[in-house]
C-alpha atoms as a PDB file:
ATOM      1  CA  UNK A   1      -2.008   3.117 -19.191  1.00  0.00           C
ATOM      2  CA  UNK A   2       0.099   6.191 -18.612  1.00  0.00           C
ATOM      3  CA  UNK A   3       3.373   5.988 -17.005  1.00  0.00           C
ATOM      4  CA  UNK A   4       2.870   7.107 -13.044  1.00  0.00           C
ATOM      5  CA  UNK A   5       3.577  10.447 -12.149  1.00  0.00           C
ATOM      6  CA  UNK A   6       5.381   9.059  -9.062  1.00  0.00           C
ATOM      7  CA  UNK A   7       8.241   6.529  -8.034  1.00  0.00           C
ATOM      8  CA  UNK A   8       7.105   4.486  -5.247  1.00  0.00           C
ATOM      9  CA  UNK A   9       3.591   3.681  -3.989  1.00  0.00           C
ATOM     10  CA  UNK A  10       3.316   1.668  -0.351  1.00  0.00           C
ATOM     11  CA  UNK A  11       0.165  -0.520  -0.216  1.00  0.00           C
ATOM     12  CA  UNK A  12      -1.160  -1.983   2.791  1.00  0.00           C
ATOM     13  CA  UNK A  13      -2.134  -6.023   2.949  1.00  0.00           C
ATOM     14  CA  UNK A  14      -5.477  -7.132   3.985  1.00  0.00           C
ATOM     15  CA  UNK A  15      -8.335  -5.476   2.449  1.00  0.00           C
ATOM     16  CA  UNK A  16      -6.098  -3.700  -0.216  1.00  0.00           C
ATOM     17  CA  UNK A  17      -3.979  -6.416  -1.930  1.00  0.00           C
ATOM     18  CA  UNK A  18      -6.398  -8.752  -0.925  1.00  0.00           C
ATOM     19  CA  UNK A  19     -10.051  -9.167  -0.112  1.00  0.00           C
ATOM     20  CA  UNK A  20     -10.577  -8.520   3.541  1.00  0.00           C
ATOM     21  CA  UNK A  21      -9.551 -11.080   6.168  1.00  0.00           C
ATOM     22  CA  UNK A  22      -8.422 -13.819   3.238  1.00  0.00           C
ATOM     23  CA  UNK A  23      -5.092 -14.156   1.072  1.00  0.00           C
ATOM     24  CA  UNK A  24      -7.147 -14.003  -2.606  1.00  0.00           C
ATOM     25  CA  UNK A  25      -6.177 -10.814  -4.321  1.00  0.00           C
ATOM     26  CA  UNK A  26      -8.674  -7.889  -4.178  1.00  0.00           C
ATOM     27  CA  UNK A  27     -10.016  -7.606  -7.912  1.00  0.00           C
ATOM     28  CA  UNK A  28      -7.712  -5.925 -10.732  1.00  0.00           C
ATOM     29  CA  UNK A  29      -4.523  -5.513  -7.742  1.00  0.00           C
ATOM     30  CA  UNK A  30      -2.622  -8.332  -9.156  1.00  0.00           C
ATOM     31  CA  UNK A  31      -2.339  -6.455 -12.939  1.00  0.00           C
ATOM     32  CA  UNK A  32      -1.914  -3.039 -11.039  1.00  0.00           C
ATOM     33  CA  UNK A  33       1.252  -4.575  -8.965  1.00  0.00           C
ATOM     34  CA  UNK A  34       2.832  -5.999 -12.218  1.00  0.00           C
ATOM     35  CA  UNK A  35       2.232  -2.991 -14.339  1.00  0.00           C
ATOM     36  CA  UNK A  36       3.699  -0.662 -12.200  1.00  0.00           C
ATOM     37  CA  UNK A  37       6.937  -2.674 -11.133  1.00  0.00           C
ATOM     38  CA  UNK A  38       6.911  -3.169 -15.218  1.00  0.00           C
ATOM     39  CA  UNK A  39       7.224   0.456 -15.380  1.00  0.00           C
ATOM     40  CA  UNK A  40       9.748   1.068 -12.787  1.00  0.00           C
ATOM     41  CA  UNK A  41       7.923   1.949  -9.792  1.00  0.00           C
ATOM     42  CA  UNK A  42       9.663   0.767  -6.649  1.00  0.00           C
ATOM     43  CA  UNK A  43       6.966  -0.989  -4.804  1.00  0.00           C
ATOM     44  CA  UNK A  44       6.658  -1.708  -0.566  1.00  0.00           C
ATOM     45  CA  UNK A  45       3.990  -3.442   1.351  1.00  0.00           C
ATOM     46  CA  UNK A  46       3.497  -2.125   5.472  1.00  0.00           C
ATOM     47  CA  UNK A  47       1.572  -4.336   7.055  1.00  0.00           C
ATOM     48  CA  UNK A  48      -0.248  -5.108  10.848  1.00  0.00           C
ATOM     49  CA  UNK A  49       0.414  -8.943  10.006  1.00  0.00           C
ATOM     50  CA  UNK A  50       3.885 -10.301  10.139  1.00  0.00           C
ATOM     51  CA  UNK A  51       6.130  -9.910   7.835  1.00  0.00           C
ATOM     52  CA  UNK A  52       6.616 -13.906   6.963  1.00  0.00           C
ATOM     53  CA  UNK A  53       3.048 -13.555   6.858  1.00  0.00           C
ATOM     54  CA  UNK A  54       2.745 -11.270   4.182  1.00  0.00           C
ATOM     55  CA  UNK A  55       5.702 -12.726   2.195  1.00  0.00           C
ATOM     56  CA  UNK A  56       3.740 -15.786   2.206  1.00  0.00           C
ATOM     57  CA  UNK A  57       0.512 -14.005   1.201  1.00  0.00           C
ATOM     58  CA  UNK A  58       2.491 -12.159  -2.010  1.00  0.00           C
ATOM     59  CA  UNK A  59       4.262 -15.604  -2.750  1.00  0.00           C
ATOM     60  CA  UNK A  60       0.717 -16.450  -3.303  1.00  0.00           C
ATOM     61  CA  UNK A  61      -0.450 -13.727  -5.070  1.00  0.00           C
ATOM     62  CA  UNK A  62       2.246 -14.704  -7.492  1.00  0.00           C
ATOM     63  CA  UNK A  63       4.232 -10.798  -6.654  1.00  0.00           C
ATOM     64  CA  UNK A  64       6.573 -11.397  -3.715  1.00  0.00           C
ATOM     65  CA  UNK A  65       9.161 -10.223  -6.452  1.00  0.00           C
ATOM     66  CA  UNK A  66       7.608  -6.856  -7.756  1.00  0.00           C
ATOM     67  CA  UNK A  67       7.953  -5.883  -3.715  1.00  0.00           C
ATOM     68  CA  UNK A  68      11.753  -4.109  -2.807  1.00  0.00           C
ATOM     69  CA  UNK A  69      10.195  -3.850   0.788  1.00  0.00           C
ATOM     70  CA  UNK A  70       8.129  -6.009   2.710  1.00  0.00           C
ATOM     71  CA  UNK A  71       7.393  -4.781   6.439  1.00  0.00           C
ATOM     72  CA  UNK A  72       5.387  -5.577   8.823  1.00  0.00           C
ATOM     73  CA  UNK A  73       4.864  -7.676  12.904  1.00  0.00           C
ATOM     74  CA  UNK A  74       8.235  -8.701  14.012  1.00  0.00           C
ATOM     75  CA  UNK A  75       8.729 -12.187  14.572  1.00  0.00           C
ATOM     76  CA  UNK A  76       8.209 -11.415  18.278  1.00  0.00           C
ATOM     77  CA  UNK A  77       5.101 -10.300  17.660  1.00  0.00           C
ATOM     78  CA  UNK A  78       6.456  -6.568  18.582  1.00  0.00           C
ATOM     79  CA  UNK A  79       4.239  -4.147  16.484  1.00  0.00           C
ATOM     80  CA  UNK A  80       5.132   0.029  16.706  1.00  0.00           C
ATOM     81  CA  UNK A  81       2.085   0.880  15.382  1.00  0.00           C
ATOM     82  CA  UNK A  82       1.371   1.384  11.662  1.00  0.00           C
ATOM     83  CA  UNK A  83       3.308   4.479  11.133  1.00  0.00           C
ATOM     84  CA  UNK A  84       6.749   2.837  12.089  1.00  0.00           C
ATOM     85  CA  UNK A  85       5.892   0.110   9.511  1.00  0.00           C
ATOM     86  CA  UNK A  86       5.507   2.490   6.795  1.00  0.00           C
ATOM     87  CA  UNK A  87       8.922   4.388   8.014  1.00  0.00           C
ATOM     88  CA  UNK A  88      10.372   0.786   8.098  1.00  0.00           C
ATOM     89  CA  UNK A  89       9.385  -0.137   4.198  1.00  0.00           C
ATOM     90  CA  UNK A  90      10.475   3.236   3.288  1.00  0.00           C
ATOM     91  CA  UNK A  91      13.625   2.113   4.633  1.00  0.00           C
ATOM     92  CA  UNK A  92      13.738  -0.841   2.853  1.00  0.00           C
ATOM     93  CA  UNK A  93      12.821   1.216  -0.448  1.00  0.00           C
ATOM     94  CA  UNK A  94      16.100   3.073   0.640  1.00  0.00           C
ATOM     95  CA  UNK A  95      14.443   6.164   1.668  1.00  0.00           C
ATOM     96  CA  UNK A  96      13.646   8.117   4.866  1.00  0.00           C
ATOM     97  CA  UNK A  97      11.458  10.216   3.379  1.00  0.00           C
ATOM     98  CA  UNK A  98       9.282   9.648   0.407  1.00  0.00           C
ATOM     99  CA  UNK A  99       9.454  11.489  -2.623  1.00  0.00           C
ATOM    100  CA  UNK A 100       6.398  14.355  -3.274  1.00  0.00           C
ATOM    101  CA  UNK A 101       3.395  12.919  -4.508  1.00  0.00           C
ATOM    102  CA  UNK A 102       4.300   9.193  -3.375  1.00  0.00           C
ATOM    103  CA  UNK A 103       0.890   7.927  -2.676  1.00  0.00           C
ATOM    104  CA  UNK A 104       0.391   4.982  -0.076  1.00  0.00           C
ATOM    105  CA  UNK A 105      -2.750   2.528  -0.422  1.00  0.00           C
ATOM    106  CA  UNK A 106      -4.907   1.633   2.261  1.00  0.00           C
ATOM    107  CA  UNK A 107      -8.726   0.014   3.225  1.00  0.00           C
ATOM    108  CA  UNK A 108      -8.157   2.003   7.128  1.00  0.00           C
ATOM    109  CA  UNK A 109      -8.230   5.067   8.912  1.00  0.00           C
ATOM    110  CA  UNK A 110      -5.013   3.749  10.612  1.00  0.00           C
ATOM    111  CA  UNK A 111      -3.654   3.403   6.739  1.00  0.00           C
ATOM    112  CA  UNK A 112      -4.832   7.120   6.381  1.00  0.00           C
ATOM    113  CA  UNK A 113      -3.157   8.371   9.352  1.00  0.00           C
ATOM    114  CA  UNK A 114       0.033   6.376   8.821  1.00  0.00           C
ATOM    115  CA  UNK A 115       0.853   7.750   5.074  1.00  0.00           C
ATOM    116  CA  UNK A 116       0.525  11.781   6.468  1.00  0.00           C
ATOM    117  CA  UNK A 117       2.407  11.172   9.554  1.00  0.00           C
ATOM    118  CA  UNK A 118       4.955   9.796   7.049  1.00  0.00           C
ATOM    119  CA  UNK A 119       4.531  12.802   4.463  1.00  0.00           C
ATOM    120  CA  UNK A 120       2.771  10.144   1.948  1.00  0.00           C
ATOM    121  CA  UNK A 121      -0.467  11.017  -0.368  1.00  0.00           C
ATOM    122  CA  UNK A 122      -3.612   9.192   1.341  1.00  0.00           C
ATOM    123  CA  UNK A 123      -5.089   7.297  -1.099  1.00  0.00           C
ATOM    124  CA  UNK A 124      -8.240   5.348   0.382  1.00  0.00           C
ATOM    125  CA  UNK A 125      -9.452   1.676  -1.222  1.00  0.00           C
ATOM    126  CA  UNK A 126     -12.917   1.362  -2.012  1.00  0.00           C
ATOM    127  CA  UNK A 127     -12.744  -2.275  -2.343  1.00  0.00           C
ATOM    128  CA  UNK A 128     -11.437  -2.591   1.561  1.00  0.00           C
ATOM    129  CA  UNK A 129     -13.089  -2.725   5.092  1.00  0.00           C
ATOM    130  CA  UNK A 130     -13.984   0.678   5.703  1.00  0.00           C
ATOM    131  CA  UNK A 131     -16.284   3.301   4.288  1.00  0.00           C
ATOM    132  CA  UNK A 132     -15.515   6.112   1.829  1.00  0.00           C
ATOM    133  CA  UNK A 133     -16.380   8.733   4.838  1.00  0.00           C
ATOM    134  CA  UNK A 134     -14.493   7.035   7.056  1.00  0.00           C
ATOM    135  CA  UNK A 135     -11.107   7.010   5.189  1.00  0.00           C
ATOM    136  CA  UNK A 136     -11.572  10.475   3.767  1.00  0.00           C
ATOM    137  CA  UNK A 137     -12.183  11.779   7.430  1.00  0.00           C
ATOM    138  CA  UNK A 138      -9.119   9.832   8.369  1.00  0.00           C
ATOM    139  CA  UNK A 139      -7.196  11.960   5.575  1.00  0.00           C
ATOM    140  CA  UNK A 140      -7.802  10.248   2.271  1.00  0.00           C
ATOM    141  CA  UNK A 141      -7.298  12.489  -0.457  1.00  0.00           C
ATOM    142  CA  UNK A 142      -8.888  10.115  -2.877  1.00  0.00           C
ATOM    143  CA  UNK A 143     -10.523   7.155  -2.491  1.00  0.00           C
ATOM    144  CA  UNK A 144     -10.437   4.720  -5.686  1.00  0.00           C
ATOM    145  CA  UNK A 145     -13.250   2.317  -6.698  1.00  0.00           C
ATOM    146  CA  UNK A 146     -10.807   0.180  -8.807  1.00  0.00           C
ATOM    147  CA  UNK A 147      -7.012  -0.032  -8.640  1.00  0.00           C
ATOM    148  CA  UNK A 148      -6.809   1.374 -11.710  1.00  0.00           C
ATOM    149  CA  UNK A 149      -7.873   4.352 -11.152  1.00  0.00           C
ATOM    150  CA  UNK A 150      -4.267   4.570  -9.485  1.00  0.00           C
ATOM    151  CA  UNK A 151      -3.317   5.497 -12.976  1.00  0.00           C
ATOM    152  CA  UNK A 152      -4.987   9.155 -12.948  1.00  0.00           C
ATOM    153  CA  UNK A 153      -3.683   9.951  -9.380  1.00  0.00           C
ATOM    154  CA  UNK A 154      -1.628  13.195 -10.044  1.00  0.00           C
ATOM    155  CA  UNK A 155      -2.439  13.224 -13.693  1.00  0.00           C
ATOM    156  CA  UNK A 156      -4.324  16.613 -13.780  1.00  0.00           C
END
């Protein structure tokens, strides 16, 4: 592995950490998280579910501490909609904007949609709930069959 051509990466939770609609890690994520907080990258999960939700889920997962950010549902339940949840774990990443090239992982259109309202490379899962044609007409510039494939993003 190569060391990533960018400084941050936002993943979503269900269907891109972890299989769709359980906790267990989606295939080769686990590795991907470790390497890349190994190498520096400041990681950030933006989530639907709450965020003591998907603290729990990362506990789990065995990488609550390779995340700096963690956002997601209030604990009222409140939820702005998936782009204020990415501009919230940029925020806890200590950023309002993120840096060129700062890719953001996700297994939705609404994950798609999220990272270019928030100036973020779409980079679609193949592993999650929704179709390759689906997430690149939703924006995906890419749309990786394992995570790491992450590695080549930006390499050319």
């Amino acid at each position: 592995m190569t060391t990533p051509p960018f400084p941050a990466v936002v993943f979503d939770l269900d269907g891109t950490l972890t299989v769709s609609g359980t906790t267990r890690p989606a295939p080769g994520v686990v590795a991907l998280v470790e390497a890349l907080h190994a190498r520096g990258v400041d990681l950030a999960v933006a989530t639907s579910a709450s965020t003591a939700v998907a603290r729990r889920v990362l506990d789990d997962l065995g990488v609550r501490g390779c995340f700096a950010s963690v956002a997601g549902r209030g604990i009222d339940g409140r939820y702005d909609g998936k782009d204020a949840v990415v501009g919230e774990a940029l925020l806890g990443l200590g950023v309002t904007e993120a840096a060129p090239g700062t890719p953001m992982l996700g297994d939705g259109p609404g994950d798609m949609a999220a990272a270019v309202a928030r100036g973020l490379v779409p980079v679609g899962v193949g592993w999650g709930g929704a179709s390759e044609e689906a997430l690149r007409a939703a924006g995906a510039v890419v749309v990786l069959r394992r995570p790491d494939e992450l590695w080549s993003l930006g390499a050319s």
